[in-house]
Protein backbone atom coordinates (compact mmCIF):
# COMPACT_ATOMS: atom_id res chain seq x y z
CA UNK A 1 58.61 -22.72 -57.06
CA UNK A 2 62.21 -23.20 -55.70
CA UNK A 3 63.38 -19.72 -54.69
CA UNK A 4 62.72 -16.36 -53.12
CA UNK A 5 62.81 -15.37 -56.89
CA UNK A 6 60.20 -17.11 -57.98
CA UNK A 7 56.50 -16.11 -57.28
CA UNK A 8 54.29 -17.83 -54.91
CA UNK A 9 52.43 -20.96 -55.29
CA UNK A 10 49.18 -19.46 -53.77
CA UNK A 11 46.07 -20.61 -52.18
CA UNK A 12 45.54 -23.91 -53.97
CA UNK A 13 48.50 -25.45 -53.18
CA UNK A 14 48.28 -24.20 -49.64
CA UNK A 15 44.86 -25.67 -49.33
CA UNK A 16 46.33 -29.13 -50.99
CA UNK A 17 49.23 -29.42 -48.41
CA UNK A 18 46.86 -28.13 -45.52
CA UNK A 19 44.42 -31.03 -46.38
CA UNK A 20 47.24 -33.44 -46.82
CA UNK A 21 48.44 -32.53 -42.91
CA UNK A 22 45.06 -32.92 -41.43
CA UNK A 23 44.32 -36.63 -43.04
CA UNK A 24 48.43 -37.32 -41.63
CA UNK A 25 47.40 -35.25 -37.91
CA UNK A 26 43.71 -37.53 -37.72
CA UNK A 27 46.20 -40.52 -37.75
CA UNK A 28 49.12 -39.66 -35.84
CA UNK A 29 46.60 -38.94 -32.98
CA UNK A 30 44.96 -42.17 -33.42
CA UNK A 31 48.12 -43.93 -33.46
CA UNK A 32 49.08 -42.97 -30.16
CA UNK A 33 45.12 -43.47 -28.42
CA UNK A 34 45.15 -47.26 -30.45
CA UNK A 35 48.74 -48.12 -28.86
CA UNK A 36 48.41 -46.55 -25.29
CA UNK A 37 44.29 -48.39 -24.87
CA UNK A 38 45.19 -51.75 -26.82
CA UNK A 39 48.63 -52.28 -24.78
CA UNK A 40 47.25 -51.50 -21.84
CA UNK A 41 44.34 -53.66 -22.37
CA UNK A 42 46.94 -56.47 -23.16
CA UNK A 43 48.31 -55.82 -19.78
CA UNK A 44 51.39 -53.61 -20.43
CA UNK A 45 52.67 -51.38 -17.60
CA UNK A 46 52.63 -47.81 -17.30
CA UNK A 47 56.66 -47.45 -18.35
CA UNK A 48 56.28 -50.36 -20.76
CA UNK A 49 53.52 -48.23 -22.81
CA UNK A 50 56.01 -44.99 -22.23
CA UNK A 51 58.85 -46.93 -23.41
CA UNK A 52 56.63 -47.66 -26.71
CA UNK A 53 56.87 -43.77 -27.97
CA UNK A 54 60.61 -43.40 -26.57
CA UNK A 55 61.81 -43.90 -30.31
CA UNK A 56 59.09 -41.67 -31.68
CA UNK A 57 60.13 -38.47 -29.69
CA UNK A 58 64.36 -39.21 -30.52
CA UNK A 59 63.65 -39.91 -33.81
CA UNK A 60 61.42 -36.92 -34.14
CA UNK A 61 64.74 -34.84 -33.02
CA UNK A 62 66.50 -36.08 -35.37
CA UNK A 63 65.00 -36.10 -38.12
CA UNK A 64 63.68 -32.44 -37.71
CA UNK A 65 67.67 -31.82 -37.67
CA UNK A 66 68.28 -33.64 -41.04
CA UNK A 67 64.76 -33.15 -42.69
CA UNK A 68 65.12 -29.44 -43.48
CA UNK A 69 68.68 -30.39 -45.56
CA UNK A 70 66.89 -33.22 -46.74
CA UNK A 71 63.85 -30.96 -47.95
CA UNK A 72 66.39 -27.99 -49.83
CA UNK A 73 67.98 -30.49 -51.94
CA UNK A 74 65.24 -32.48 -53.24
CA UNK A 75 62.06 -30.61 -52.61
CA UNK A 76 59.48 -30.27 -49.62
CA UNK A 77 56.96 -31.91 -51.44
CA UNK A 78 59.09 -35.03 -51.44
CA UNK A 79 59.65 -34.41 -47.69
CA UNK A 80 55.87 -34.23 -47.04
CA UNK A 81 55.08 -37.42 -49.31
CA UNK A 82 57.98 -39.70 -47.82
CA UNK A 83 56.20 -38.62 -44.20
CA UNK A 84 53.37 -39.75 -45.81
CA UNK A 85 54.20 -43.11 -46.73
CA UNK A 86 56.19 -43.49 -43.73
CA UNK A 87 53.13 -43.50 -41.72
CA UNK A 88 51.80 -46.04 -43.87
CA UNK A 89 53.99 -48.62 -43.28
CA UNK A 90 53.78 -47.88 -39.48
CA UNK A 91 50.33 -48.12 -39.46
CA UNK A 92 50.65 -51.43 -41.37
CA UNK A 93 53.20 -52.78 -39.26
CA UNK A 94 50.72 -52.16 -36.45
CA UNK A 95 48.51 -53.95 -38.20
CA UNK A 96 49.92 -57.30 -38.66
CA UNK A 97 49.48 -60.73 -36.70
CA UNK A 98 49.22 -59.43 -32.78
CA UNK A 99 51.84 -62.47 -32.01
CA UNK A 100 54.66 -59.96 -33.87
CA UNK A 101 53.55 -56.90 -31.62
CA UNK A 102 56.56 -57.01 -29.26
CA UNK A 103 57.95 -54.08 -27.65
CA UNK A 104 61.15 -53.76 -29.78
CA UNK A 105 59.05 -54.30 -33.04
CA UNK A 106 56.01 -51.59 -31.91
CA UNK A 107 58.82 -49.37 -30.60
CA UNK A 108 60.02 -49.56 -34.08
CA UNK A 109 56.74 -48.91 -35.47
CA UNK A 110 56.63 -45.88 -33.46
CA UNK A 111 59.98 -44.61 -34.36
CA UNK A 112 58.93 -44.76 -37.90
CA UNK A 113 56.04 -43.09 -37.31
CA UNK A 114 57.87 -40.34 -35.29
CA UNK A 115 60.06 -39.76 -38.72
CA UNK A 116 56.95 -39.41 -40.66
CA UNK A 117 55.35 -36.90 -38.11
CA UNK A 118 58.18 -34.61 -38.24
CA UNK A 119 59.10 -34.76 -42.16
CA UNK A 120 55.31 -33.74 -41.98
CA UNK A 121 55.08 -31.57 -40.01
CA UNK A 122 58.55 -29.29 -41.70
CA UNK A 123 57.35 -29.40 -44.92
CA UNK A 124 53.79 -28.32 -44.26
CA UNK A 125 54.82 -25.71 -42.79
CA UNK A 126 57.90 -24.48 -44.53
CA UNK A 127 55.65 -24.79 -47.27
CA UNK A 128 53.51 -21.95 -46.36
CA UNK A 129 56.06 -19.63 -46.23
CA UNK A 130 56.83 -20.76 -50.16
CA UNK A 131 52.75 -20.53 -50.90
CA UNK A 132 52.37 -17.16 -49.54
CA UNK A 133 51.61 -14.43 -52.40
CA UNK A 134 53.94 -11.24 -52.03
CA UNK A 135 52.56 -7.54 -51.32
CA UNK A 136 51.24 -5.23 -48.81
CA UNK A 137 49.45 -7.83 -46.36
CA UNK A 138 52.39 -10.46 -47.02
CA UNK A 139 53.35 -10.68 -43.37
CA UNK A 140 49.96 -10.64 -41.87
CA UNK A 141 48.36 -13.22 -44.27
CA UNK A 142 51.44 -15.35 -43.68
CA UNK A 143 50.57 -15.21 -39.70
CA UNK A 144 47.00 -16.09 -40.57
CA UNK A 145 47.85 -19.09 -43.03
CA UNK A 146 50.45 -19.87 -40.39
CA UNK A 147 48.37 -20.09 -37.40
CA UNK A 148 45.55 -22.11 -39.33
CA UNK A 149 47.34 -24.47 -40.32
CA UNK A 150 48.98 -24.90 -37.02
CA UNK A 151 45.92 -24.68 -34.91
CA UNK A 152 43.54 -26.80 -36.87
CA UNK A 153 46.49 -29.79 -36.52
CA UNK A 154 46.24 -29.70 -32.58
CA UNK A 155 42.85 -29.80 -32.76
CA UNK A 156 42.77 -32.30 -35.09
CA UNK A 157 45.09 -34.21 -33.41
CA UNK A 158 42.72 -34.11 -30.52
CA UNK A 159 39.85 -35.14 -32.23
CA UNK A 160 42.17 -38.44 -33.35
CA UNK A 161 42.48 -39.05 -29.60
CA UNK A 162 38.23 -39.58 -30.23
CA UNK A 163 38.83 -41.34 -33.64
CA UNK A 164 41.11 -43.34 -32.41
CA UNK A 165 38.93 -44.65 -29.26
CA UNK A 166 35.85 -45.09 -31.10
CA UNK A 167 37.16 -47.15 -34.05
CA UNK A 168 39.31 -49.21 -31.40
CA UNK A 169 35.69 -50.09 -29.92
CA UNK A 170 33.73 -50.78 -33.44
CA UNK A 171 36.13 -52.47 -35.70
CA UNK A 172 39.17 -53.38 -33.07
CA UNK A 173 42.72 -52.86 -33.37
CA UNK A 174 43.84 -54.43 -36.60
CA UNK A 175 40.75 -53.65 -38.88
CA UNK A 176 41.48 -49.86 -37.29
CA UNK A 177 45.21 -49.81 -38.43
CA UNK A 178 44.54 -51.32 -41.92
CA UNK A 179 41.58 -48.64 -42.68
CA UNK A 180 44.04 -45.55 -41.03
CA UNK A 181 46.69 -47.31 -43.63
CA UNK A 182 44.63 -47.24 -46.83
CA UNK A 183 43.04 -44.06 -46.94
CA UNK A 184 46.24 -42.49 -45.69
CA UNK A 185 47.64 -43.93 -48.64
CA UNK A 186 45.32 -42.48 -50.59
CA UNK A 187 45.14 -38.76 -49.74
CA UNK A 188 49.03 -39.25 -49.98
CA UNK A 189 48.95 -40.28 -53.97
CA UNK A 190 46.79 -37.61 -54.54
CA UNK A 191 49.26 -35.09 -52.85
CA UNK A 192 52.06 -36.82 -54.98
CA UNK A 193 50.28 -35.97 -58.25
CA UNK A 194 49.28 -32.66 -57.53
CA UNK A 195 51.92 -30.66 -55.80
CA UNK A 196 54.95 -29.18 -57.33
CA UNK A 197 57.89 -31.11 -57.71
CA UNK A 198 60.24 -28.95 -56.63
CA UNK A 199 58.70 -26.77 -54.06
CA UNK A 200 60.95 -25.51 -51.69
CA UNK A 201 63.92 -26.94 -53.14
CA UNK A 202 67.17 -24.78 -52.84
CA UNK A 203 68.62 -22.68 -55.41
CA UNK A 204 72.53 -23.99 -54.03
CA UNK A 205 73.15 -27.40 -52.70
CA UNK A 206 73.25 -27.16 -49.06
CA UNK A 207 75.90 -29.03 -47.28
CA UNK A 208 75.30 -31.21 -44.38
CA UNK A 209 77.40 -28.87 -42.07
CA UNK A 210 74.92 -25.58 -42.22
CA UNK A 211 72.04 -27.45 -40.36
CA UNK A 212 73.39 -25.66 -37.27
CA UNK A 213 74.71 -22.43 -39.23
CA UNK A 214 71.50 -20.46 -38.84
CA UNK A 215 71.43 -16.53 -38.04
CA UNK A 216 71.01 -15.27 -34.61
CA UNK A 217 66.88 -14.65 -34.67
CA UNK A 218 66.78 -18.30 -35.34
CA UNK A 219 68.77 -19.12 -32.68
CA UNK A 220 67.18 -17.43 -30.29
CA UNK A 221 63.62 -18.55 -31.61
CA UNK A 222 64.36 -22.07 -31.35
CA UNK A 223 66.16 -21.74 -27.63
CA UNK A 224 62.79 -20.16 -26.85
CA UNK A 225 60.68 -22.94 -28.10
CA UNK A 226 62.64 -25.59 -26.51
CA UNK A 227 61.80 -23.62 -23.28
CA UNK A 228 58.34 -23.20 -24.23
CA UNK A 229 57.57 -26.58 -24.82
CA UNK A 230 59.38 -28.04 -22.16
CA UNK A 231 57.78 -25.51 -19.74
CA UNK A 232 54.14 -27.55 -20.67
CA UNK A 233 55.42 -31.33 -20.51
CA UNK A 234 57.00 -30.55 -17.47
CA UNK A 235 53.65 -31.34 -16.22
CA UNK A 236 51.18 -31.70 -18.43
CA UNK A 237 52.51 -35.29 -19.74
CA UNK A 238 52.92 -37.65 -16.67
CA UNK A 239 52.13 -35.24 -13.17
CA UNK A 240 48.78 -33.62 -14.48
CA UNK A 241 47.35 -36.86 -15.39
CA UNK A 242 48.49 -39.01 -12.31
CA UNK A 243 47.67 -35.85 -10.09
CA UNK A 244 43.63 -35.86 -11.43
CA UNK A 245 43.18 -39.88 -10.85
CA UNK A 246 45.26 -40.39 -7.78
CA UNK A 247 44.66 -37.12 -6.00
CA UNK A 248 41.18 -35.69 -7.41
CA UNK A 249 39.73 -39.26 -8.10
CA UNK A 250 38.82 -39.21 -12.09
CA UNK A 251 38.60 -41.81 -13.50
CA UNK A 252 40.49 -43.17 -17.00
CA UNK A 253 37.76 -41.96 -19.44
CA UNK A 254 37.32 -38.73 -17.92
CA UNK A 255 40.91 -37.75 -17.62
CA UNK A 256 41.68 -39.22 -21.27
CA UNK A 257 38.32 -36.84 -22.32
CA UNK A 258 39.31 -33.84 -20.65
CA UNK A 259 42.76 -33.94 -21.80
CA UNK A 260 41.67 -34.06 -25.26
CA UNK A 261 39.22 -31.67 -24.89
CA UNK A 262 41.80 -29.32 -23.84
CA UNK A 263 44.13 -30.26 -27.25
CA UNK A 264 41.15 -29.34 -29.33
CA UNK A 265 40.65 -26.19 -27.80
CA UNK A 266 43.92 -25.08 -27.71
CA UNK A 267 44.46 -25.66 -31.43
CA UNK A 268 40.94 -23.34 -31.70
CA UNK A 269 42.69 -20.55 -30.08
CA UNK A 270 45.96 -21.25 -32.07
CA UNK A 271 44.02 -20.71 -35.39
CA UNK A 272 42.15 -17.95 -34.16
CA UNK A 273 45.38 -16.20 -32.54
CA UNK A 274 45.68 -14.01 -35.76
CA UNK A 275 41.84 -12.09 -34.54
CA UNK A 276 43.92 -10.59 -31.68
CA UNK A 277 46.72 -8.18 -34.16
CA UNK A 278 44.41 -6.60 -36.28
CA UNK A 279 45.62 -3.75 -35.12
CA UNK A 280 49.58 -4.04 -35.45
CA UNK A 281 48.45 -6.53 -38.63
CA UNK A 282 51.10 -9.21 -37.75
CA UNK A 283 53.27 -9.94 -34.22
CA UNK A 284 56.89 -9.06 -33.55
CA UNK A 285 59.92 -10.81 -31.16
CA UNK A 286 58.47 -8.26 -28.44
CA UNK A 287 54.54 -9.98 -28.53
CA UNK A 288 56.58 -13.10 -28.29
CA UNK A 289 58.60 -11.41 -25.40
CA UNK A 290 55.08 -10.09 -23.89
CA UNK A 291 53.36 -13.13 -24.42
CA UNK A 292 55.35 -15.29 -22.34
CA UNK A 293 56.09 -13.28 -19.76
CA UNK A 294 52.21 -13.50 -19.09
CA UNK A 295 52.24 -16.95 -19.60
CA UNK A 296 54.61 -17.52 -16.20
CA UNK A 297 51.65 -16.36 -14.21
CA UNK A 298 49.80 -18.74 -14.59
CA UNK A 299 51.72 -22.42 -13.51
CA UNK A 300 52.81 -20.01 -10.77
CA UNK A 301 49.65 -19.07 -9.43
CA UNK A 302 48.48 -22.84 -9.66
CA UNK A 303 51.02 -23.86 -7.81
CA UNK A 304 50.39 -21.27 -5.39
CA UNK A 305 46.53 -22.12 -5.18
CA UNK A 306 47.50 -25.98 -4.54
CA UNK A 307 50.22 -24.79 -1.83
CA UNK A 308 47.49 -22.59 -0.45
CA UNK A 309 44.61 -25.19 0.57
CA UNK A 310 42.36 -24.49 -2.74
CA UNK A 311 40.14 -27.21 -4.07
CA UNK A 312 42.16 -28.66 -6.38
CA UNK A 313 40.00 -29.50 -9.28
CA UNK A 314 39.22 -26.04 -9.41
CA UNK A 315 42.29 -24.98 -9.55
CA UNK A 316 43.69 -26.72 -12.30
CA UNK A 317 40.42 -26.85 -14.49
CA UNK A 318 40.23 -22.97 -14.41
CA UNK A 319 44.52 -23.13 -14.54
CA UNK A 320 44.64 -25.46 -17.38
CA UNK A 321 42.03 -23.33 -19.29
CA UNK A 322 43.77 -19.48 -18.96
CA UNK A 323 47.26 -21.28 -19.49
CA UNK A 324 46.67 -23.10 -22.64
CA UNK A 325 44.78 -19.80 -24.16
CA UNK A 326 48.34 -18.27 -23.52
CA UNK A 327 50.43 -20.91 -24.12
CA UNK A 328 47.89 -21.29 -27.75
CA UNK A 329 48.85 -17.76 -28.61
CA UNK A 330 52.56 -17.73 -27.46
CA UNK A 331 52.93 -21.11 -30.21
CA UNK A 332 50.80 -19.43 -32.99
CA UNK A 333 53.27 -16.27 -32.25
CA UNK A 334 56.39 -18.56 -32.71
CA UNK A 335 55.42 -20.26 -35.39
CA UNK A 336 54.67 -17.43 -37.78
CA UNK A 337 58.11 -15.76 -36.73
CA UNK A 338 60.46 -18.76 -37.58
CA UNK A 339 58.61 -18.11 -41.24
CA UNK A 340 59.12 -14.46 -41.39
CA UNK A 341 62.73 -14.48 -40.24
CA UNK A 342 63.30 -17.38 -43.26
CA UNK A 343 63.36 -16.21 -46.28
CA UNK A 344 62.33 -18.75 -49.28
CA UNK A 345 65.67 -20.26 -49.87
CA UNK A 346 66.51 -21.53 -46.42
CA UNK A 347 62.70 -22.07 -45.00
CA UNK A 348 63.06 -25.65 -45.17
CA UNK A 349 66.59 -25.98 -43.27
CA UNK A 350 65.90 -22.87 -40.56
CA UNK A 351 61.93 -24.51 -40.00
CA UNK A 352 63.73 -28.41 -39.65
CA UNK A 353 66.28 -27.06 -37.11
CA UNK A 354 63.66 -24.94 -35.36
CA UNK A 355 60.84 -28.06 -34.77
CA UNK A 356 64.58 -29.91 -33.57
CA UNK A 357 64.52 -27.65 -30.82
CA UNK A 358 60.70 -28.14 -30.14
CA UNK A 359 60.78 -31.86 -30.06
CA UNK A 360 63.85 -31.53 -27.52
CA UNK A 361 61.61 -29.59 -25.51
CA UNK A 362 58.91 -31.78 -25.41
CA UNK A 363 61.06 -35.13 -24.52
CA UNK A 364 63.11 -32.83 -21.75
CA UNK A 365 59.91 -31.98 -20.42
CA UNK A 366 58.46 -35.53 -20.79
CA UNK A 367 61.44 -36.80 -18.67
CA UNK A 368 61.27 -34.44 -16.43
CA UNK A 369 57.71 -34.49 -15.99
CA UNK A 370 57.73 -38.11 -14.46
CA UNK A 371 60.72 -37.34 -12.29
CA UNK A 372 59.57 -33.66 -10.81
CA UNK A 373 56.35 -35.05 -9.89
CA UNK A 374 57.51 -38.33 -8.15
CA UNK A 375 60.09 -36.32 -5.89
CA UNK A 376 58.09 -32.90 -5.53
CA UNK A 377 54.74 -33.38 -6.40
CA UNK A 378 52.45 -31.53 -9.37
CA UNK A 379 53.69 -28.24 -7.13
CA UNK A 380 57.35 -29.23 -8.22
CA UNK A 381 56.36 -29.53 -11.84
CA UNK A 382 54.39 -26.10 -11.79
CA UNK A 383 57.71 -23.84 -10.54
CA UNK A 384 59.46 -26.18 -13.22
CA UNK A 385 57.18 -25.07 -15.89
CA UNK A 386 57.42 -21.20 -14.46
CA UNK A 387 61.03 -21.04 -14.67
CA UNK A 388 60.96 -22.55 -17.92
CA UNK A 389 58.26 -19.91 -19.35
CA UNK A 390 60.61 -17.49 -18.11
CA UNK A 391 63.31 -18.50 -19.27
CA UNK A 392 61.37 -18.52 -23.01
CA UNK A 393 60.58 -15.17 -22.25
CA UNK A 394 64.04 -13.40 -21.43
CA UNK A 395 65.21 -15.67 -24.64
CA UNK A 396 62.64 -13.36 -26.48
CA UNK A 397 63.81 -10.15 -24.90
CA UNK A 398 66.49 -10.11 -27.54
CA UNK A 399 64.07 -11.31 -30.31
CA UNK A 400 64.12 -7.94 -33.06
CA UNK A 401 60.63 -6.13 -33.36
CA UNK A 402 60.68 -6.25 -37.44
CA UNK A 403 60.52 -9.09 -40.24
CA UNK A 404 64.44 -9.72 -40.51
CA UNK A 405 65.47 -8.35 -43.86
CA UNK A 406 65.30 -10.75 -46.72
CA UNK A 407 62.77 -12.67 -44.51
């Protein structure tokens, strides 16, 4: 399968590259729980251990800006294998003689690893687009395989938070890295020998320069994101953490716990986004629009409980829960519309420039995060993440209300 021409790959191979993604998603959570416990342990400080996944978030940008090129002119299953591998050899890096685990050499590690989460992570999903059989229920079965796939990664990225943590405590940190390594490896061949070889490739040779030369909906789709994911780092990655142990008194394990929990159920509601369109069958740039425009109420009125004298653990528990259920269905919305507005030929390039946007989000946020909170407090960060919601949502405004044509 190579083209909008030909037919579909179906269910099989969807079920191959969605199995593939959850053996790479169990790791890349692990990864980061093994590097943030085991340097800390070793006595790293708080902007050392940040400093380790610097090089995983740029490279992540970048190569979500390349990858889709990469992906239309030799295929997205090579895309998804090289990721594969990739992740290999940072996990085996990881692994080696803890005398060689300086910070240049782990951020390194991480930076490869950041590659391999992103080629990932585009050809997965392009891929469904690709795998999707044609005919009546095209667009809402593509929102359905979409938001699985999707949803069950943050969840199972949570639940390599766990895997991570518990293997760290049985076998240590090397023996934990080697095993990740080999049966990584593993799933990876397997992948290699049973997808199609050229899956997603492009029918014409794309040329470096149309990486940015994407049509209007896309545009608009991946300014959104970038505002959409920024508008949760803004405080969820540094102020919402410091904020519960400094301010409400948890301690590391229960912050660390809670925070995961929260991934895992967020990727539930992702995958189970699809329940809430039976009756319009598939969403449209103005759920998107809707979505988020709900989704600014609720940093806002956290912000305004905090401001107001409420307990604060309250506040943010019962916050943090109605915001990610929104925020869970505003991603799952995104993420099957940068698949209808593609069609088959471009998927690859249009889905690599989109996740570009997404990772720029999340490091913008990530900066911002540590900033906003140290000069105006976990308030600050809130109105941050409000005005970017909102500024996702008036993006969507122009969003159209049907599947583009030729999408």
């Amino acid at each position: 399968m190579t083209t909008e021409g030909n037919p579909p790959l179906g269910f099989r191979i969807y079920l191959i590259i969605t199995l593939a993604y959850w053996a790479f998603t169990l790791t890349d959570g692990a990864i980061h729980m093994l590097v943030v416990l085991h340097f800390h342990h070793l006595g790293f400080s708080p902007i050392a251990i940040a400093f380790l996944f610097l090089f995983y978030e740029i490279f992540g940008i970048l190569t979500n800006a390349v990858g889709g090129w990469i992906a239309s002119r030799i295929g997205l299953n090579r895309t998804m294998i090289i990721g594969g591998i990739l992740q290999v050899f940072a996990l085996g890096m990881l692994a080696m003689d803890p005398l060689w685990l300086t910070v240049p050499y782990v951020m390194t590690a991480m930076a490869l690893s950041g590659i391999a989460k992103d080629l990932n992570k585009m050809s997965a999903k392009a891929g469904v687009k690709l795998v999707t059989p044609k005919g009546a229920d095209a667009e809402s079965r593509l929102f359905k395989w979409a938001a699985v796939l999707t949803g069950s990664k943050n969840t199972l990225k949570g639940a390599g938070f766990f895997l991570g943590a518990l293997l760290l405590q049985l076998w240590g940190f090397q023996m934990t890295l080697a095993a990740l390594a080999a049966t990584l490896l593993l799933v990876y061949l397997i992948a290699w020998l049973v997808l199609p070889g050229s899956m997603g490739m492009s029918k014409s040779k794309a040329k470096i320069s149309q990486i940015f030369a994407n049509s209007r909906e896309i545009n608009l789709l991946s300014a959104a994101r970038f505002f959409l994911f920024g508008s949760r780092d803004v405080w969820f990655v540094v102020g919402l953490p410091v904020f519960l142990q400094s301010v409400v008194g948890w301690n590391h394990v229960f912050v660390g716990s809670f925070l995961a929990l929260w991934v895992v159920c967020y990727g539930f509601v992702q995958a189970a986004a699809p329940l809430l369109f039976r009756g319009e069958r598939h969403p449209s740039g103005g759920t998107a629009r809707n979505v988020a425009f709900l989704l600014a109420l609720f940093p806002a009125g956290i912000a305004l409980a905090l401001e107001s004298g409420f307990d604060p653990a309250t506040a943010l528990v019962a916050g943090l829960a109605a915001f990610g259920i929104v925020f869970a269905i505003n991603s799952s919305v995104h993420s099957y519309l940068i698949l209808s507005y593609s069609d088959n030929d471009k998927v690859a390039m249009n889905v690599g420039f989109y996740y570009s946007a997404n990772a720029a989000g999340r490091l913008t946020g990530t900066l911002l995060s540590g900033w906003v909170f140290q000069t105006q407090g976990l308030s600050g960060c809130l109105w941050w993440s409000t005005g970017f919601v909102l500024c996702a949502a008036l993006l969507s405004v122009l969003l159209p209300n049907k599947a583009v044509e030729g999408g």
